[in-house]
N, C-alpha and C. Protein backbone atom coordinates (compact mmCIF):
# COMPACT_ATOMS: atom_id res chain seq x y z
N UNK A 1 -211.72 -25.28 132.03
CA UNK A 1 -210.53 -25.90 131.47
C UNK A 1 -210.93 -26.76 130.28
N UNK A 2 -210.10 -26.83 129.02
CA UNK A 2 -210.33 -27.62 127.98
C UNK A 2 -210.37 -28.83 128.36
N UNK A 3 -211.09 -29.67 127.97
CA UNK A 3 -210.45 -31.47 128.12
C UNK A 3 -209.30 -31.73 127.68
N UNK A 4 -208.85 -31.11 126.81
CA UNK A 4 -207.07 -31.39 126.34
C UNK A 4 -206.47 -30.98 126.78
N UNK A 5 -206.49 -29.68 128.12
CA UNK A 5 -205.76 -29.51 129.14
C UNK A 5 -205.27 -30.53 130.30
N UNK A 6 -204.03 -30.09 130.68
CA UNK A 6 -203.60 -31.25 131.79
C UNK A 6 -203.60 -30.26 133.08
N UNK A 7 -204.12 -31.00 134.09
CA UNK A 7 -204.12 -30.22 135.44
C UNK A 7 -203.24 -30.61 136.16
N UNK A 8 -202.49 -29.26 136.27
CA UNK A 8 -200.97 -29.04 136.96
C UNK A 8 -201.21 -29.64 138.54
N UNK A 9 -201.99 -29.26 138.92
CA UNK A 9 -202.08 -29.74 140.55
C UNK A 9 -201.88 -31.15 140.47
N UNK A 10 -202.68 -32.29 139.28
CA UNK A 10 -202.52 -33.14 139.36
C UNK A 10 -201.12 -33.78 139.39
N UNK A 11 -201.15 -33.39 138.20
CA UNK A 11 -199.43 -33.43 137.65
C UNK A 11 -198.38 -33.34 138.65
N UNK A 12 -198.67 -32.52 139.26
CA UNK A 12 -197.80 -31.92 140.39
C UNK A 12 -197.23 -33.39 141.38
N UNK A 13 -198.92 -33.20 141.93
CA UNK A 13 -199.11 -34.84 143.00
C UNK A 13 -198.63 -36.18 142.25
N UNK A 14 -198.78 -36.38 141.26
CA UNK A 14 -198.51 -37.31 140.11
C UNK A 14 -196.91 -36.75 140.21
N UNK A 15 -196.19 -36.34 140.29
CA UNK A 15 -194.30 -36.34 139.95
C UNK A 15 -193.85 -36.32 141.58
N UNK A 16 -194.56 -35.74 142.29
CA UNK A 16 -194.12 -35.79 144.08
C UNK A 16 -194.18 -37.35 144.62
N UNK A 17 -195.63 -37.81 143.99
CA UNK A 17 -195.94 -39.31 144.56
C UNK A 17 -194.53 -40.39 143.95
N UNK A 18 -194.33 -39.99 142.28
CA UNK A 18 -193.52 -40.67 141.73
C UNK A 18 -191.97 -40.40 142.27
N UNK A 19 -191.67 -39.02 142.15
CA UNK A 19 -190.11 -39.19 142.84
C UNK A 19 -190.21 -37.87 144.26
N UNK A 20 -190.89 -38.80 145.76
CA UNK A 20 -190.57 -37.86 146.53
C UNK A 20 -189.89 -36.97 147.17
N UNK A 21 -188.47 -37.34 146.79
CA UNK A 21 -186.98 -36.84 146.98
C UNK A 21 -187.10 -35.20 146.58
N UNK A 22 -188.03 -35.00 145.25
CA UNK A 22 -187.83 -33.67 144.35
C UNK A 22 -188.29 -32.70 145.52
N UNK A 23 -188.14 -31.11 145.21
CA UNK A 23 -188.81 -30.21 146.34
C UNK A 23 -190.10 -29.54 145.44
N UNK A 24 -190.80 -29.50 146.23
CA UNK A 24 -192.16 -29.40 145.90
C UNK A 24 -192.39 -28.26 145.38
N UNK A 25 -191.64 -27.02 145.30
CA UNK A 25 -191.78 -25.68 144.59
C UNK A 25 -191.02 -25.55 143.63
N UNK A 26 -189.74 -27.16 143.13
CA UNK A 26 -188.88 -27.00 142.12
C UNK A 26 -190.04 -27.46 141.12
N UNK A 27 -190.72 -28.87 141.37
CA UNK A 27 -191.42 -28.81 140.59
C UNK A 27 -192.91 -28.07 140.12
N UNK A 28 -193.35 -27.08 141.37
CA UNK A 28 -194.29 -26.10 140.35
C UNK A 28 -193.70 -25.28 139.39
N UNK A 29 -192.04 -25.14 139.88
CA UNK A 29 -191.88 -23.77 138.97
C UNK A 29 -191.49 -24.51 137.46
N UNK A 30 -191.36 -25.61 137.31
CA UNK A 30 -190.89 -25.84 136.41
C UNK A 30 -192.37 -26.43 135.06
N UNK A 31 -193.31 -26.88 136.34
CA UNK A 31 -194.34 -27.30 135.51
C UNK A 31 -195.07 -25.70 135.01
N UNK A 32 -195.18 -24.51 136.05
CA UNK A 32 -195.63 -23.06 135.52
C UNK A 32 -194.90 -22.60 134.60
N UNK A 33 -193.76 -22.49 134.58
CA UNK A 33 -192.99 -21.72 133.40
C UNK A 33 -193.27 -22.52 132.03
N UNK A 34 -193.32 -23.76 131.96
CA UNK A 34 -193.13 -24.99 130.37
C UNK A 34 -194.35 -25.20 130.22
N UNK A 35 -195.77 -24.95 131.52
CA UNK A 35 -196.93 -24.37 131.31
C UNK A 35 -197.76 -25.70 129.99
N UNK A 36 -197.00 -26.83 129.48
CA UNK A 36 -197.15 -28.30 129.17
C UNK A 36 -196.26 -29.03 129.29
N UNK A 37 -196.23 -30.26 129.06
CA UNK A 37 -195.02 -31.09 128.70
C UNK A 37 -194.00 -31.33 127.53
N UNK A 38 -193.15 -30.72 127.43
CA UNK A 38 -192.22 -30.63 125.70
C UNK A 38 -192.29 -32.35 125.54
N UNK A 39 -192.33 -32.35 124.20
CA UNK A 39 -191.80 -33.29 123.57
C UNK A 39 -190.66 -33.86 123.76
N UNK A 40 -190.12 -34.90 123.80
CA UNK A 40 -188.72 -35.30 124.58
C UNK A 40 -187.79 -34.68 124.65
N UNK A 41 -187.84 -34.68 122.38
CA UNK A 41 -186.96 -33.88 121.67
C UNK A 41 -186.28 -32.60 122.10
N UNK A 42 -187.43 -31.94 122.93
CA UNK A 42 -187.45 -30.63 123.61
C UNK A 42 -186.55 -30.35 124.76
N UNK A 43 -186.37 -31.42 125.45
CA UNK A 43 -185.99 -31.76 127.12
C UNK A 43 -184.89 -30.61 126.85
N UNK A 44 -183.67 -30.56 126.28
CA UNK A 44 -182.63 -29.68 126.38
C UNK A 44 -183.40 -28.32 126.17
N UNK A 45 -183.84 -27.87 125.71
CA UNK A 45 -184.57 -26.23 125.43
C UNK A 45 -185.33 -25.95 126.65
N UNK A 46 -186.48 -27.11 127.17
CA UNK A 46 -186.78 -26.23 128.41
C UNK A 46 -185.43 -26.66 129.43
N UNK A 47 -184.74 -27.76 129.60
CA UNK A 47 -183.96 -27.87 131.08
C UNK A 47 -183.11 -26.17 130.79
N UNK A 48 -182.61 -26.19 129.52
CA UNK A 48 -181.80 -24.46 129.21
C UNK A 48 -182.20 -23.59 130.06
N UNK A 49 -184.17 -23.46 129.87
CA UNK A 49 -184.92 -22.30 129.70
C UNK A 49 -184.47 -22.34 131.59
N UNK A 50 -185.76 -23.71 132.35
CA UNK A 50 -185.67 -23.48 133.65
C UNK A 50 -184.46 -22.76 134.16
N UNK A 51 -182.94 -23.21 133.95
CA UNK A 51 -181.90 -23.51 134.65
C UNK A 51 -181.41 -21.92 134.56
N UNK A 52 -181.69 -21.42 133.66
CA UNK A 52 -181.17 -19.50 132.95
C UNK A 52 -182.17 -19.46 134.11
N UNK A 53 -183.18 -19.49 134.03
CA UNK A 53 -184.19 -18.60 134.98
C UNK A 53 -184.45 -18.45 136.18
N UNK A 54 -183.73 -19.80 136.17
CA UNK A 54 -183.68 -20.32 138.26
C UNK A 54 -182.42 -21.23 138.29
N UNK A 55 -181.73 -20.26 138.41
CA UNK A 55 -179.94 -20.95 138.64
C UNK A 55 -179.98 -21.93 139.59
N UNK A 56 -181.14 -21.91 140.60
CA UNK A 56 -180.81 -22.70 141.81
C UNK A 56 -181.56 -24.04 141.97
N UNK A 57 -182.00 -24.32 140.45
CA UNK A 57 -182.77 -25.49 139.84
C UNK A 57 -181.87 -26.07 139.62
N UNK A 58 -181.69 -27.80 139.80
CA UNK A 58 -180.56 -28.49 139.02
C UNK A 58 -180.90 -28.83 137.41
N UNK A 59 -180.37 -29.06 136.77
CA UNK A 59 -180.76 -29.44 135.24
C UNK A 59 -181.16 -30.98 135.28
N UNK A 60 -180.37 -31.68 136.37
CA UNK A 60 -181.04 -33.50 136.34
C UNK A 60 -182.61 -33.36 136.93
N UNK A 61 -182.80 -32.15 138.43
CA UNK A 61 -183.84 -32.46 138.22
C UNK A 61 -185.32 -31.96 137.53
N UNK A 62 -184.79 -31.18 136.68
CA UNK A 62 -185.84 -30.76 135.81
C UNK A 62 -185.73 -31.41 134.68
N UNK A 63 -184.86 -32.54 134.46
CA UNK A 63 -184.69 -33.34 133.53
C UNK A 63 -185.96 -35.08 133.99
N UNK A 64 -185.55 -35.17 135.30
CA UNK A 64 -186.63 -36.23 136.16
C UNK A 64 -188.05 -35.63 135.87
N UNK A 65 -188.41 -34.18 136.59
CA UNK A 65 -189.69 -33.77 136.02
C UNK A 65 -190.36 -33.72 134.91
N UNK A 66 -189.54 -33.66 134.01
CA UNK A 66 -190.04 -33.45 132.44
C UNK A 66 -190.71 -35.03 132.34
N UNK A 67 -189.83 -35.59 132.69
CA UNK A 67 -189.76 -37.42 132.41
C UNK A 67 -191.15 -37.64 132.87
N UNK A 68 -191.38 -37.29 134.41
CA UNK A 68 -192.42 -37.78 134.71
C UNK A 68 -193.75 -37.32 134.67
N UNK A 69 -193.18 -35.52 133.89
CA UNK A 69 -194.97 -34.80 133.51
C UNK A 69 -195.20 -35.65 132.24
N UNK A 70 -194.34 -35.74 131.31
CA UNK A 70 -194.63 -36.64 130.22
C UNK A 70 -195.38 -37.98 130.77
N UNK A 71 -194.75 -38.99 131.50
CA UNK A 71 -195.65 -39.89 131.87
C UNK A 71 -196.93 -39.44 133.03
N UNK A 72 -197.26 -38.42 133.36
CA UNK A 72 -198.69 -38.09 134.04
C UNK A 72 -199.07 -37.89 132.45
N UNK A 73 -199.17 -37.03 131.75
CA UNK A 73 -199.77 -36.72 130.40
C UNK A 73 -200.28 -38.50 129.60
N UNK A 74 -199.40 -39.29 129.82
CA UNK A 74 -199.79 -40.10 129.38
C UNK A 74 -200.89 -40.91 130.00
N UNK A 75 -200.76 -40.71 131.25
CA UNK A 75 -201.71 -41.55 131.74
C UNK A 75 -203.15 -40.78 132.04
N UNK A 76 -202.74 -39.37 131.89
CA UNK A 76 -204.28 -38.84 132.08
C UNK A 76 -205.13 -38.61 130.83
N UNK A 77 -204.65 -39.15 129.97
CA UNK A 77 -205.19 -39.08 128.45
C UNK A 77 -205.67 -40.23 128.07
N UNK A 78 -205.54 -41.24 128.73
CA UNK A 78 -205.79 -42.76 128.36
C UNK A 78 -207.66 -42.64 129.28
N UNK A 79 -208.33 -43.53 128.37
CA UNK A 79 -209.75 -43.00 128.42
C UNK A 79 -210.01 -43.79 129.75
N UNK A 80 -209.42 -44.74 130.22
CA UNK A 80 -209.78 -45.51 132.00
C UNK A 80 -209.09 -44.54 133.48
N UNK A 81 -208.56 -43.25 132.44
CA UNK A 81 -207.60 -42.53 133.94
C UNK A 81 -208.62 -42.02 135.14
N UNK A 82 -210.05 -42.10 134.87
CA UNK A 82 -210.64 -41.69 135.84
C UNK A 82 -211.45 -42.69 136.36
């Protein structure tokens, strides 16, 4: 894996720990398909993409996930995250 890669497993545990309410296969599918974190700007293009592709995704909460892969990205990039 690159060092500028983000590891989804982490990520994963990192958005479950943060909002445990979510279901745990909404957010792999959403972190596998967007495969990084969009830019905020982005949030409407992937919540579009997920929600066409998996009707049975809500759009708020792939709107929460985005929120919080963005903040795992942030924090695993900061040079004390390990």
């Amino acid at each position: 894996m690159d060092d500028d890669e983000l590891d989804l497993g982490e990520a994963a545990a990192f958005i479950l720990g943060e909002r445990p309410g979510l279901d745990e296969d909404t957010v792999w599918t959403v972190l596998k398909e967007i495969g990084d974190p969009p830019v905020r700007n982005a949030d409407g293009m992937a919540v579009d993409l997920i929600t066409r592709l998996h009707p049975d995704i809500r759009a708020p909460d792939v709107t929460v996930i985005l929120s919080e892969w963005r903040e795992y990205a942030r924090i695993a990039t900061e040079s004390d995250w390990e």
